[in-house]
Protein backbone atom coordinates (compact mmCIF):
# COMPACT_ATOMS: atom_id res chain seq x y z
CA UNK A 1 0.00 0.00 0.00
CA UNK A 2 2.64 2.60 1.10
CA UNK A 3 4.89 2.06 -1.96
CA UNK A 4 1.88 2.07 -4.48
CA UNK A 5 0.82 5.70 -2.50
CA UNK A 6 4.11 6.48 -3.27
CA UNK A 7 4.28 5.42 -7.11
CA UNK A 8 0.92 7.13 -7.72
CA UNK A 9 1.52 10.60 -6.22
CA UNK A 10 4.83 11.40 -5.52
CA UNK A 11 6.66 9.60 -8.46
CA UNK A 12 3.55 9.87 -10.85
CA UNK A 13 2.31 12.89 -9.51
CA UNK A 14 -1.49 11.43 -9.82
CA UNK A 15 -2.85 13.82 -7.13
CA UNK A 16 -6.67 12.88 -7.54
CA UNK A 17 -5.42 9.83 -5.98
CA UNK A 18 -5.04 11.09 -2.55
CA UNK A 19 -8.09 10.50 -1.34
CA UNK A 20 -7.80 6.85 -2.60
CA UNK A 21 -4.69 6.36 0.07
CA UNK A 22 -5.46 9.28 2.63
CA UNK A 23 -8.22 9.71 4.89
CA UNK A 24 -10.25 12.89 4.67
CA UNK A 25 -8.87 13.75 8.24
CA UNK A 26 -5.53 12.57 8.42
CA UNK A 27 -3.01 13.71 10.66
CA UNK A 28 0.08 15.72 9.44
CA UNK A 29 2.97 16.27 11.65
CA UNK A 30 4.52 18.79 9.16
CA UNK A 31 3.91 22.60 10.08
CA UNK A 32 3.79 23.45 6.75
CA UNK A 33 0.95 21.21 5.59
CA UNK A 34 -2.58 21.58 6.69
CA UNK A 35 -3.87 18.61 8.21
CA UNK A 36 -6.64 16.06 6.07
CA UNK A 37 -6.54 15.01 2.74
CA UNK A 38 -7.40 18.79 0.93
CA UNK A 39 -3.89 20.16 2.88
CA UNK A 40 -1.64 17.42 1.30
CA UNK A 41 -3.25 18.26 -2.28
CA UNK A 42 -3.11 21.79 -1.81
CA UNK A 43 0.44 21.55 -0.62
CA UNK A 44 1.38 18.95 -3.67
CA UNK A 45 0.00 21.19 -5.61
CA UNK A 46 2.10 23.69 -5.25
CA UNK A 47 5.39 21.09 -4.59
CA UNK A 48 4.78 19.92 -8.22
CA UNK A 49 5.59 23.32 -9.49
CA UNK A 50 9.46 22.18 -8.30
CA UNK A 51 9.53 19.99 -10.80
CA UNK A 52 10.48 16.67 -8.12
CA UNK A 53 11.80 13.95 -9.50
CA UNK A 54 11.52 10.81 -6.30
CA UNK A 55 13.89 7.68 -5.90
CA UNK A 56 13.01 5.18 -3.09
CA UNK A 57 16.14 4.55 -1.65
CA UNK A 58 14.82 2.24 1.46
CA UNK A 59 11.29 1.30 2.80
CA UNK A 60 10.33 -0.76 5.93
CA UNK A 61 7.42 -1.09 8.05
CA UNK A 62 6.24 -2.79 11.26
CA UNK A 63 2.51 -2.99 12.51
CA UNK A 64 0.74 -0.50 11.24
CA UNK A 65 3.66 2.03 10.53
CA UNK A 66 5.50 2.32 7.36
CA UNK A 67 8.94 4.61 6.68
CA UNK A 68 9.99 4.99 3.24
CA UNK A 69 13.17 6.85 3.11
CA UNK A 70 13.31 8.55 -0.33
CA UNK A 71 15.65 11.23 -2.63
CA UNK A 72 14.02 14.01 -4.19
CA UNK A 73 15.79 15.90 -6.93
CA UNK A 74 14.53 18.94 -8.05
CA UNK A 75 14.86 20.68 -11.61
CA UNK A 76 17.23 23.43 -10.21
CA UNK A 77 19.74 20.39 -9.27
CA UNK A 78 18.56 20.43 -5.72
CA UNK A 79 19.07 17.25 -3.79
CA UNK A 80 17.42 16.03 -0.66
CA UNK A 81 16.64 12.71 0.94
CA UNK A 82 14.21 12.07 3.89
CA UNK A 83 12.14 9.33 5.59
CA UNK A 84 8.34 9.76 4.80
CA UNK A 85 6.31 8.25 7.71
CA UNK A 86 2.58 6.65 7.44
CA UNK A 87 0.17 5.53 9.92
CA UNK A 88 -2.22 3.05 8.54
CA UNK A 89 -5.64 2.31 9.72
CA UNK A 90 -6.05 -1.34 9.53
CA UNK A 91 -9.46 -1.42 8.81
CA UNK A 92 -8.99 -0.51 5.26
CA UNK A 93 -5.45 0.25 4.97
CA UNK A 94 -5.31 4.33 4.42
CA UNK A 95 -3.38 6.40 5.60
CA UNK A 96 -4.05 8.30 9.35
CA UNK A 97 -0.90 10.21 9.61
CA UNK A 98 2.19 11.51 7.87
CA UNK A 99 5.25 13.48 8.88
């Protein structure tokens, strides 16, 4: 589930996605996002106008919890890697949270 959320939005950029993967009041941990599903596609949105191209790099999960550490290069030659962190909800395996 987590790397096919990851194929679809962040590699693909398919943002009507989201609310396939996210709940419509999800948690996010980042400051800079609004929290439920209408913050992350705002935010994407806007991220997409960077131009990010996304590697997986590493991705590993226990319980419910999922960390997929990732490298985003954007068009201006800008490097970063980070760990993306979900929360599933069991019940029908969408995401809670995100950081």
């Amino acid at each position: 589930m987590s790397s096919t959320i990851y194929q679809d939005v962040f590699v693909n950029g398919k943002i009507e996605k989201i609310p396939e993967y996210i709940v419509e009041d999800y948690i996010q941990h980042n400051p800079r996002v609004e929290t439920g599903h209408e913050g992350f596609i705002n935010f994407f949105k806007k991220f997409q106008n960077f131009k990010p191209k996304f590697e997986l790099l590493n991705i590993c999960s226990e319980d419910n919890m999922v960390f997929l550490f990732h490298k985003c290069t954007f068009a201006d030659g800008t490097v970063i890697k980070s760990v993306i962190f979900f929360v599933l909800k069991p019940s029908n395996c969408r995401t809670l949270g995100c950081n």
